[in-house]
PDB file of N, CA and C in Angstrom:
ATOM      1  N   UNK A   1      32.264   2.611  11.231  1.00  0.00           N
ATOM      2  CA  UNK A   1      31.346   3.709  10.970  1.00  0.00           C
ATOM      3  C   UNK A   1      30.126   3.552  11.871  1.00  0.00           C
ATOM      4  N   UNK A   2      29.753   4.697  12.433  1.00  0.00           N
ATOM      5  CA  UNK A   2      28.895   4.762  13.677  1.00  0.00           C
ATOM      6  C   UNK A   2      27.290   5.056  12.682  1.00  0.00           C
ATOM      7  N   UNK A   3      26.075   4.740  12.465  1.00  0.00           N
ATOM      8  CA  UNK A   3      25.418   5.505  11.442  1.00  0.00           C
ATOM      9  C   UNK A   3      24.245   5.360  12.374  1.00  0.00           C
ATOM     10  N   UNK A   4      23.547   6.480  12.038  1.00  0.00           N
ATOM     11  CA  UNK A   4      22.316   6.842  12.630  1.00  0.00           C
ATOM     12  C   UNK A   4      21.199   6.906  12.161  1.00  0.00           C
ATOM     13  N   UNK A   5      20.498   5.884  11.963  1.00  0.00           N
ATOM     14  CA  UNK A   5      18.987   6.091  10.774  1.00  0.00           C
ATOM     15  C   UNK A   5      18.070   6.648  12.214  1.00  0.00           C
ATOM     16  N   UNK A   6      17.357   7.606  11.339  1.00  0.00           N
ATOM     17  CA  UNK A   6      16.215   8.276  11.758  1.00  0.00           C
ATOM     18  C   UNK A   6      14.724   8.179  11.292  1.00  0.00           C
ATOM     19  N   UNK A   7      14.015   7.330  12.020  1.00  0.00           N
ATOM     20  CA  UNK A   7      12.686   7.087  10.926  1.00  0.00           C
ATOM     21  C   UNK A   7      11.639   8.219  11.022  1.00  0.00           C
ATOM     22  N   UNK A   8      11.813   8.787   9.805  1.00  0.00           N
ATOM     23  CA  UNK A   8      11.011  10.012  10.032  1.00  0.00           C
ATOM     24  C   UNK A   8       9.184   9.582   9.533  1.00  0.00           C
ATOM     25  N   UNK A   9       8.974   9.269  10.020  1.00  0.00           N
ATOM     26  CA  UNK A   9       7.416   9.020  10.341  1.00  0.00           C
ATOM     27  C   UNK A   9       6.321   9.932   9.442  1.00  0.00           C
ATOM     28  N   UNK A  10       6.446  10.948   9.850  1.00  0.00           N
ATOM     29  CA  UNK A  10       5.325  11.457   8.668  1.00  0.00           C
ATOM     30  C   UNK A  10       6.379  12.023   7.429  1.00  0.00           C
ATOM     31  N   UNK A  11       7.353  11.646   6.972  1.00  0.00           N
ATOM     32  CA  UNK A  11       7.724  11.527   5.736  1.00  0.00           C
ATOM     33  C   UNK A  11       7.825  10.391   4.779  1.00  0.00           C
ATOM     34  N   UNK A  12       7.457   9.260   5.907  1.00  0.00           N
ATOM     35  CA  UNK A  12       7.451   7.782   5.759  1.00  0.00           C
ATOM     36  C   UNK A  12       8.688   7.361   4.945  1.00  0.00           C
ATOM     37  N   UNK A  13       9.824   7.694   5.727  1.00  0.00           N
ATOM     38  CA  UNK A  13      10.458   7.595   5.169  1.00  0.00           C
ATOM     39  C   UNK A  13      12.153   7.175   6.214  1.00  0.00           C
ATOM     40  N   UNK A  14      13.349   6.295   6.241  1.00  0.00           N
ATOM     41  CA  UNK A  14      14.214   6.198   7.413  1.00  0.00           C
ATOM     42  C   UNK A  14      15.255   7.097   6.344  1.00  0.00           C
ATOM     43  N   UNK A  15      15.887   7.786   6.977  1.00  0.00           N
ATOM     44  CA  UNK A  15      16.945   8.373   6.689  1.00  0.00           C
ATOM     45  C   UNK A  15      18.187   8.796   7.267  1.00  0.00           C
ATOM     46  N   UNK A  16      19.298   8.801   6.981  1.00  0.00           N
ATOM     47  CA  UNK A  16      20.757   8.854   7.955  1.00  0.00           C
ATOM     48  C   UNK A  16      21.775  10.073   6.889  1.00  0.00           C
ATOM     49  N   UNK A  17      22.684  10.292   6.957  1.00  0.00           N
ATOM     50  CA  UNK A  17      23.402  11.265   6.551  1.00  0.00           C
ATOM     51  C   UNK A  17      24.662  11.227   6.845  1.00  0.00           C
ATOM     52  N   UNK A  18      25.597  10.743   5.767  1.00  0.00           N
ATOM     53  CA  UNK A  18      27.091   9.730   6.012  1.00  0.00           C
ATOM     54  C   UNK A  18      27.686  10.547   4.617  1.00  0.00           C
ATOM     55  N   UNK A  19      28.966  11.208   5.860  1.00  0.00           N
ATOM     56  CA  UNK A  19      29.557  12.425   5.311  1.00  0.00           C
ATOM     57  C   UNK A  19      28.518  13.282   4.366  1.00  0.00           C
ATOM     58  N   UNK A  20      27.774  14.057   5.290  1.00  0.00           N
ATOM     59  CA  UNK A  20      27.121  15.461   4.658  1.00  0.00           C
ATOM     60  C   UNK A  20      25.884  14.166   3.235  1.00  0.00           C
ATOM     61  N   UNK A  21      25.894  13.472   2.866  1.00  0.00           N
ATOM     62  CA  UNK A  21      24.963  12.987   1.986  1.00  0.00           C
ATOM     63  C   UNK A  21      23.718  12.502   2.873  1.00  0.00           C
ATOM     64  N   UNK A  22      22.592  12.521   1.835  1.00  0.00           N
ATOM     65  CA  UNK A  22      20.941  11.983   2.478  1.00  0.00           C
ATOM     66  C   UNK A  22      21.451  10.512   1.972  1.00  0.00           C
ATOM     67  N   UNK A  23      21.006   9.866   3.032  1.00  0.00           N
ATOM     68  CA  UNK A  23      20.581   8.324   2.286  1.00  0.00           C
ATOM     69  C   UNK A  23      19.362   8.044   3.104  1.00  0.00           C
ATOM     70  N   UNK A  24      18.252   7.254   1.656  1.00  0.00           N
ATOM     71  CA  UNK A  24      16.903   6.935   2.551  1.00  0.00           C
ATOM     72  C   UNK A  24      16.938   5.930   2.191  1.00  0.00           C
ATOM     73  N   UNK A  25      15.084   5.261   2.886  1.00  0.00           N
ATOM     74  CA  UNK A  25      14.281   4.947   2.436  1.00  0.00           C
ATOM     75  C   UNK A  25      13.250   5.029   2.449  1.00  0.00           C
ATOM     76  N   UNK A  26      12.133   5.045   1.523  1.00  0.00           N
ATOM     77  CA  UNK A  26      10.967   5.382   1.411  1.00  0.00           C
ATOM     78  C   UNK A  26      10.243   4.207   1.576  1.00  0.00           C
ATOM     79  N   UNK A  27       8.452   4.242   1.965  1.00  0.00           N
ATOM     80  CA  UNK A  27       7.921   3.662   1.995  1.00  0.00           C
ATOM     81  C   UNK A  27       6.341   4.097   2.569  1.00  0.00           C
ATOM     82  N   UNK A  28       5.443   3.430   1.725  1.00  0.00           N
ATOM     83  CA  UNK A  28       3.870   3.584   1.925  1.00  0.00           C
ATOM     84  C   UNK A  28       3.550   2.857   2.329  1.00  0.00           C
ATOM     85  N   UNK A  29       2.307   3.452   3.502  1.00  0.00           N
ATOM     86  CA  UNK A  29       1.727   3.012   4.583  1.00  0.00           C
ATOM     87  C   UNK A  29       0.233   2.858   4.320  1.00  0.00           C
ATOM     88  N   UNK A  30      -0.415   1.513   4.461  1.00  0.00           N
ATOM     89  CA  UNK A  30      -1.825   1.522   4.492  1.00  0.00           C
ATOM     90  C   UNK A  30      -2.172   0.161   4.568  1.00  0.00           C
ATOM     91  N   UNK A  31      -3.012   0.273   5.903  1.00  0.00           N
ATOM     92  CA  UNK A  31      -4.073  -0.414   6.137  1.00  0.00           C
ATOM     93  C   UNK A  31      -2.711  -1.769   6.800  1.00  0.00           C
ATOM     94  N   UNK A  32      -1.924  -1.388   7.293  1.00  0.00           N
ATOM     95  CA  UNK A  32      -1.022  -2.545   8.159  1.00  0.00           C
ATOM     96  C   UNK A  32       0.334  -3.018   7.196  1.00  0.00           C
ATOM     97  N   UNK A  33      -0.100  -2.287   5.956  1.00  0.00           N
ATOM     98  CA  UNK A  33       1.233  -2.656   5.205  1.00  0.00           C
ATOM     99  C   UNK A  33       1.967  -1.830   4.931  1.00  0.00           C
ATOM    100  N   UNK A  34       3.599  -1.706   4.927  1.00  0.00           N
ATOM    101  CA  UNK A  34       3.937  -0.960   4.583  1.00  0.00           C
ATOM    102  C   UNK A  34       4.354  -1.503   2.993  1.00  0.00           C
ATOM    103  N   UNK A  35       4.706  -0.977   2.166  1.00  0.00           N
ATOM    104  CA  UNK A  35       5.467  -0.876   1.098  1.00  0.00           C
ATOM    105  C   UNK A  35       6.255  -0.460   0.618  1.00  0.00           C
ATOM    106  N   UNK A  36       7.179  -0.624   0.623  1.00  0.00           N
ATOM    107  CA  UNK A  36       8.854  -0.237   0.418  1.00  0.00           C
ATOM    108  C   UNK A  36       9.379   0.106  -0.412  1.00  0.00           C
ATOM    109  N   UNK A  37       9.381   1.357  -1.083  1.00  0.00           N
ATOM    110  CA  UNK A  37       9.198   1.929  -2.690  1.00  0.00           C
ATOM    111  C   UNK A  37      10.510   2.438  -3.592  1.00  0.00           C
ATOM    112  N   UNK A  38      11.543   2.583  -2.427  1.00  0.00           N
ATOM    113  CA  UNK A  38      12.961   2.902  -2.930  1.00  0.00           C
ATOM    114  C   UNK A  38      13.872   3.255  -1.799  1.00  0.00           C
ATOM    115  N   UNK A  39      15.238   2.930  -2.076  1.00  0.00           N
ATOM    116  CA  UNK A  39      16.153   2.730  -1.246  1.00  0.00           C
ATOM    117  C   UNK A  39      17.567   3.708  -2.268  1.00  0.00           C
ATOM    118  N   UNK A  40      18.096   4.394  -1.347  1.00  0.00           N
ATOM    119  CA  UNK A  40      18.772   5.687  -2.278  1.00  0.00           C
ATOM    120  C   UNK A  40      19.906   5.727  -1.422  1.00  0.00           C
ATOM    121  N   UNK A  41      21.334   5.249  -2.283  1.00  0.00           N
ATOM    122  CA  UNK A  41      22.249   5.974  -1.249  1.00  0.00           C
ATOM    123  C   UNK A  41      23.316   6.061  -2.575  1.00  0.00           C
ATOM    124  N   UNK A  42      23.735   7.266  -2.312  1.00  0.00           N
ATOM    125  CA  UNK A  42      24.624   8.293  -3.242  1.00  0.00           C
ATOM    126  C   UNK A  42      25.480   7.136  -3.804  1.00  0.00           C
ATOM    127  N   UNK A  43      26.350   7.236  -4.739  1.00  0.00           N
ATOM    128  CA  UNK A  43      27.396   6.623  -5.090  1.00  0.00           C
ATOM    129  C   UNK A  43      28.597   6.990  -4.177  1.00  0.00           C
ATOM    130  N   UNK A  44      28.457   8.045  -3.850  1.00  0.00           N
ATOM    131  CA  UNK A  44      29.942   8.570  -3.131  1.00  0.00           C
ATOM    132  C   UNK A  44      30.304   7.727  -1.611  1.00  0.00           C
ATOM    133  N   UNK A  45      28.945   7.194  -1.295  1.00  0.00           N
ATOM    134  CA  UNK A  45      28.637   6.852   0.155  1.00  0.00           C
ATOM    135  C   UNK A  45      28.827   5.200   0.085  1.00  0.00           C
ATOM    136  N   UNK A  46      28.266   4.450  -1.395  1.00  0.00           N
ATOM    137  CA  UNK A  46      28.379   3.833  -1.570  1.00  0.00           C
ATOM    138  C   UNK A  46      29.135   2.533  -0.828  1.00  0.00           C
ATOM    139  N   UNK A  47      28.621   0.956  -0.851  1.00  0.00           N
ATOM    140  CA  UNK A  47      29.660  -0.111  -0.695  1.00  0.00           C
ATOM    141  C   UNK A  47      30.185  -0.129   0.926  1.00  0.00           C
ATOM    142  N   UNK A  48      29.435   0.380   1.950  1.00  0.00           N
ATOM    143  CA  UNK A  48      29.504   0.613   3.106  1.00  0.00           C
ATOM    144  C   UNK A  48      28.492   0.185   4.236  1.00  0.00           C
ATOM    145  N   UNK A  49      27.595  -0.730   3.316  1.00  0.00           N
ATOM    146  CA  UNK A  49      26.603  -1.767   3.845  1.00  0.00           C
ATOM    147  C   UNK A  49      24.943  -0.274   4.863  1.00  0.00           C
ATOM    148  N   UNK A  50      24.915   0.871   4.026  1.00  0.00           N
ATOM    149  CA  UNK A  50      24.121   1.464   4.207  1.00  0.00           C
ATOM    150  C   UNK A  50      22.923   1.141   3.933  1.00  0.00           C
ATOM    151  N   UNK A  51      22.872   1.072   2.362  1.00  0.00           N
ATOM    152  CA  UNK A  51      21.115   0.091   2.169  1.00  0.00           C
ATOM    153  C   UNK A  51      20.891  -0.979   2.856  1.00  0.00           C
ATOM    154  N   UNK A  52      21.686  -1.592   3.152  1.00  0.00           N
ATOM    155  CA  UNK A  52      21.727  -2.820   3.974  1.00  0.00           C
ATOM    156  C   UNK A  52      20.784  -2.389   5.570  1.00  0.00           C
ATOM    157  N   UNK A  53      21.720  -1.629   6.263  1.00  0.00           N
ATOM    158  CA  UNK A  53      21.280  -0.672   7.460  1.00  0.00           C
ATOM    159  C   UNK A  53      20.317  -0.110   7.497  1.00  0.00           C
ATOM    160  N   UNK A  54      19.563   0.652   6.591  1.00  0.00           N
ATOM    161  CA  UNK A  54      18.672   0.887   6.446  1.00  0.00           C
ATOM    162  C   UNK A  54      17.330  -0.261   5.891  1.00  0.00           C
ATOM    163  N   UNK A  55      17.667  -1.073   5.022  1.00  0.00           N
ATOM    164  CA  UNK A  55      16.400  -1.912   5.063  1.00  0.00           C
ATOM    165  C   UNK A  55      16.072  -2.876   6.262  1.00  0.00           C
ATOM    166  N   UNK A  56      17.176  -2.888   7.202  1.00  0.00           N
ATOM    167  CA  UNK A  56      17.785  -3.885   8.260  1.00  0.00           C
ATOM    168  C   UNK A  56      16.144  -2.644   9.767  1.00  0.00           C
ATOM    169  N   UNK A  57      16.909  -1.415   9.848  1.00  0.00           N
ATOM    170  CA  UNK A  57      15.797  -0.688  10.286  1.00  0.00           C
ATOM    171  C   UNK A  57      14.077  -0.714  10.179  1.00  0.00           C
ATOM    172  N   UNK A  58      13.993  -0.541   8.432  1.00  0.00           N
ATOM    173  CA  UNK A  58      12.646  -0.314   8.024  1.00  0.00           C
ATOM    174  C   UNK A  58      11.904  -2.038   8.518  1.00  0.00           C
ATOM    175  N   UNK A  59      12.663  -2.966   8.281  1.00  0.00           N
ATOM    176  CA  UNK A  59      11.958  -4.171   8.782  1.00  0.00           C
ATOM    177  C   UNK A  59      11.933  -4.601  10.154  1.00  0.00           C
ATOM    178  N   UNK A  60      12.612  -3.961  11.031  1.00  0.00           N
ATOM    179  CA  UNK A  60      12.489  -4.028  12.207  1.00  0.00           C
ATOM    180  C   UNK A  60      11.028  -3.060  12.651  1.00  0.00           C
ATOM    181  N   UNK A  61      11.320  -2.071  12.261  1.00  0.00           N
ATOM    182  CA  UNK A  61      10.385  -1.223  12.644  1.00  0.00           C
ATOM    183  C   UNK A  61       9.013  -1.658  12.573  1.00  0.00           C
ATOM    184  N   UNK A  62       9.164  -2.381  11.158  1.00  0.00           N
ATOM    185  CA  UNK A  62       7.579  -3.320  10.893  1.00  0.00           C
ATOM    186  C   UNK A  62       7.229  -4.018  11.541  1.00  0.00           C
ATOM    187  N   UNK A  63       7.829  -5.236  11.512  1.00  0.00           N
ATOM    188  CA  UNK A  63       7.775  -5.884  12.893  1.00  0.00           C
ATOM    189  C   UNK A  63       7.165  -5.378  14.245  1.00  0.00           C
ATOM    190  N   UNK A  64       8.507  -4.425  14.514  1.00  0.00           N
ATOM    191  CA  UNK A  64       7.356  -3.890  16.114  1.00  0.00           C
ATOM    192  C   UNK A  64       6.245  -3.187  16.103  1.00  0.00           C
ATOM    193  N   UNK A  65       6.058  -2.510  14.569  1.00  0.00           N
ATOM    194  CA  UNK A  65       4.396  -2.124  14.859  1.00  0.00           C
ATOM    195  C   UNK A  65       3.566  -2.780  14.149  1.00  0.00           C
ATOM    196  N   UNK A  66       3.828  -4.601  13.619  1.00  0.00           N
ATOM    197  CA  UNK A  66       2.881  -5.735  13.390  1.00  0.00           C
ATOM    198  C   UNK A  66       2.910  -5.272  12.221  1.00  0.00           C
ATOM    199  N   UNK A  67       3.129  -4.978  11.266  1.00  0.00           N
ATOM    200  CA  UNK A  67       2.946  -4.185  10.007  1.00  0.00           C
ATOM    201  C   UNK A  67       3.480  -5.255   9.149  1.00  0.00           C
ATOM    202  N   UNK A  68       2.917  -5.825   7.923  1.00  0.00           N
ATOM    203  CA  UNK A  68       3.131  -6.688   6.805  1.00  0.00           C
ATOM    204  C   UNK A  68       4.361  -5.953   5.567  1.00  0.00           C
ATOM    205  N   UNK A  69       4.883  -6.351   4.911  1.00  0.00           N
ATOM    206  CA  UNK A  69       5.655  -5.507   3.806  1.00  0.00           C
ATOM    207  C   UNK A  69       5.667  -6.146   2.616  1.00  0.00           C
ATOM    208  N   UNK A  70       5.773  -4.974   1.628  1.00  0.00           N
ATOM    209  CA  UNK A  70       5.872  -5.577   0.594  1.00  0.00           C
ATOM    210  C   UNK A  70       7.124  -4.413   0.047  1.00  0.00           C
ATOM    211  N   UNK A  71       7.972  -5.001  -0.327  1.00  0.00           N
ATOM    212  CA  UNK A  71       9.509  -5.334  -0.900  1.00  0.00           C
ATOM    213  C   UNK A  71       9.499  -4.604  -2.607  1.00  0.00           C
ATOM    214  N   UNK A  72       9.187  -3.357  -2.710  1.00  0.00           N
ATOM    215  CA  UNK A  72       8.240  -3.205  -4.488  1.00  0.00           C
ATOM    216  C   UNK A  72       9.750  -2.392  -4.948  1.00  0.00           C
ATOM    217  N   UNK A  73      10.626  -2.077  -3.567  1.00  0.00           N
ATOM    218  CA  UNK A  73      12.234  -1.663  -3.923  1.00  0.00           C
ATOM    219  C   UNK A  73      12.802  -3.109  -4.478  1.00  0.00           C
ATOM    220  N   UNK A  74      13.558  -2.672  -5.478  1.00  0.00           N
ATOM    221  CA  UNK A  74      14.087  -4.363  -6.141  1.00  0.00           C
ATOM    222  C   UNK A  74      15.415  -4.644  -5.113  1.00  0.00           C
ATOM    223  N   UNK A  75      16.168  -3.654  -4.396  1.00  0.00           N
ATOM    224  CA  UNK A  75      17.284  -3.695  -3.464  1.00  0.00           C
ATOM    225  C   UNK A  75      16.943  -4.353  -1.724  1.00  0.00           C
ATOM    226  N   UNK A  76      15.521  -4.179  -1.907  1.00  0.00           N
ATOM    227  CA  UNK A  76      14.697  -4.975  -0.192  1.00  0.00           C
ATOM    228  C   UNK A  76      14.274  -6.325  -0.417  1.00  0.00           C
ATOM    229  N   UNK A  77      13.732  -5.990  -1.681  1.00  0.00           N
ATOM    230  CA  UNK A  77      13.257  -7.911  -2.234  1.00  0.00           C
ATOM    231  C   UNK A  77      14.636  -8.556  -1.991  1.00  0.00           C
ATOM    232  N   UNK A  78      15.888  -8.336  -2.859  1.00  0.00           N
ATOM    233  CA  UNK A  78      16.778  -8.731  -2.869  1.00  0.00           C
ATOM    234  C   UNK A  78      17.282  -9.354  -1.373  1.00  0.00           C
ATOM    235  N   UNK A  79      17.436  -8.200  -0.612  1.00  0.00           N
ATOM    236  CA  UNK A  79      17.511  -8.174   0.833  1.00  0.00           C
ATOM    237  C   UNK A  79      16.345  -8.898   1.849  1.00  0.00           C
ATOM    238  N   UNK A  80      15.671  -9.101   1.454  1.00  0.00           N
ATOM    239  CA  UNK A  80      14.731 -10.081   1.953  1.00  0.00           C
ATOM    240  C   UNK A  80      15.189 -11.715   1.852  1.00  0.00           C
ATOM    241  N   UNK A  81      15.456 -11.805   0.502  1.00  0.00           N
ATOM    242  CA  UNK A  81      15.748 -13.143  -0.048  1.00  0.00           C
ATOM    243  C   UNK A  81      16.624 -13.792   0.422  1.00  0.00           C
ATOM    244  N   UNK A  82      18.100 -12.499   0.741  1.00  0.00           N
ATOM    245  CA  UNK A  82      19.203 -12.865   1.941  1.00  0.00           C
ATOM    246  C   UNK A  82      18.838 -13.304   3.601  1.00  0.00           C
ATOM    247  N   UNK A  83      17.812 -12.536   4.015  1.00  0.00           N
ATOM    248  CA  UNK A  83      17.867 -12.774   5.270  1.00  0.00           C
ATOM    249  C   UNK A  83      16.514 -13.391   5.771  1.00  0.00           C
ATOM    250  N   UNK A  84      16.539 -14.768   5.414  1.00  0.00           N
ATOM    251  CA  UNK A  84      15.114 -15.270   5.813  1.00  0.00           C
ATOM    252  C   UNK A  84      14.714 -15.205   7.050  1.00  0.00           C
ATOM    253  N   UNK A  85      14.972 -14.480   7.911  1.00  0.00           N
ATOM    254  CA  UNK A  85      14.413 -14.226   9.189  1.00  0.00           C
ATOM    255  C   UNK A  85      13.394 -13.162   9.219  1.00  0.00           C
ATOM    256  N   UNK A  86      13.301 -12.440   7.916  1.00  0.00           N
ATOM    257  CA  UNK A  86      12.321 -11.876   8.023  1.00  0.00           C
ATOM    258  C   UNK A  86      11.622 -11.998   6.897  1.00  0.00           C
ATOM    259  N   UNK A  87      11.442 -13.065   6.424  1.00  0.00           N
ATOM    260  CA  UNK A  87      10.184 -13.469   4.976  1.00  0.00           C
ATOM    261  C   UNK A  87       9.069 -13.018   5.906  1.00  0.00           C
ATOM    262  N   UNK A  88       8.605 -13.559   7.335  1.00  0.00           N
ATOM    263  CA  UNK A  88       7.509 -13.869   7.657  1.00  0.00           C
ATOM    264  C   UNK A  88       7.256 -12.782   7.573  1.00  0.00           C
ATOM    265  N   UNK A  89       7.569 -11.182   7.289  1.00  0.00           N
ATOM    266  CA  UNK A  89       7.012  -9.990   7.194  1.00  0.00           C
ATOM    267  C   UNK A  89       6.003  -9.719   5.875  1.00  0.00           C
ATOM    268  N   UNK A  90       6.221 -10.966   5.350  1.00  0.00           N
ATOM    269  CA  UNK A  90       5.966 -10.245   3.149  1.00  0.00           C
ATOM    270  C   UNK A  90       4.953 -10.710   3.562  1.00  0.00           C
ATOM    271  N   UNK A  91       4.025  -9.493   2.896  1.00  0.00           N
ATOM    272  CA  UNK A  91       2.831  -9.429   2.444  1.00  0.00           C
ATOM    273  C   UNK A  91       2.080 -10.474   2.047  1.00  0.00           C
TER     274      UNK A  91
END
C-alpha cells in the first residue's frame, strides 16, 4: 500500500485517505510545542500500520521544525514508548 499523508498546516492536522476514508491526526501548536490530541483511523481501514504512518510523519515533521511534543493521544504515547528514537522529542 502506497499512502500519502498530507500535513495540512493550518488545520494542524496530517491526513491521508485509504480507500475513499479520512484518516488523521490532530495536533496543537504553541509556543514550540506541538501536542498531539488524537489519532483517527476508521475501523474499515484498520490493522494496516496507518496510525503508525501517520504518527511516524507528525514526529518527523517536529523534529524538522525543532518543535517539542507532547503525546496527550494515548495511541502516540504508546508509539513513542515503541520507538525510542524519538523520546528526545517529549516535552
Amino acid at each position: 500500500m502506497s499512502l500519502i499523508i498530507q500535513h495540512e498546516r493550518s488545520a494542524h492536522r496530517f491526513a491521508a485517505q485509504v480507500d475513499g476514508m479520512p484518516c488523521v491526526l490532530d495536533y496543537r501548536l504553541a509556543a514550540g510545542v506541538m501536542t498531539i490530541t488524537h489519532t483517527g483511523v476508521p475501523p474499515e481501514v484498520g490493522g494496516r500500520g496507518i496510525a503508525s504512518a501517520l504518527a511516524q510523519a507528525a514526529l518527523d515533521a517536529a523534529r524538522a521544525e525543532g518543535w517539542k511534543v507532547v503525546p496527550a493521544c494515548s495511541y502516540v504515547a504508546a508509539w513513542m514508548a515503541r520507538h525510542p528514537s524519538y523520546r528526545d522529542l517529549l516535552a
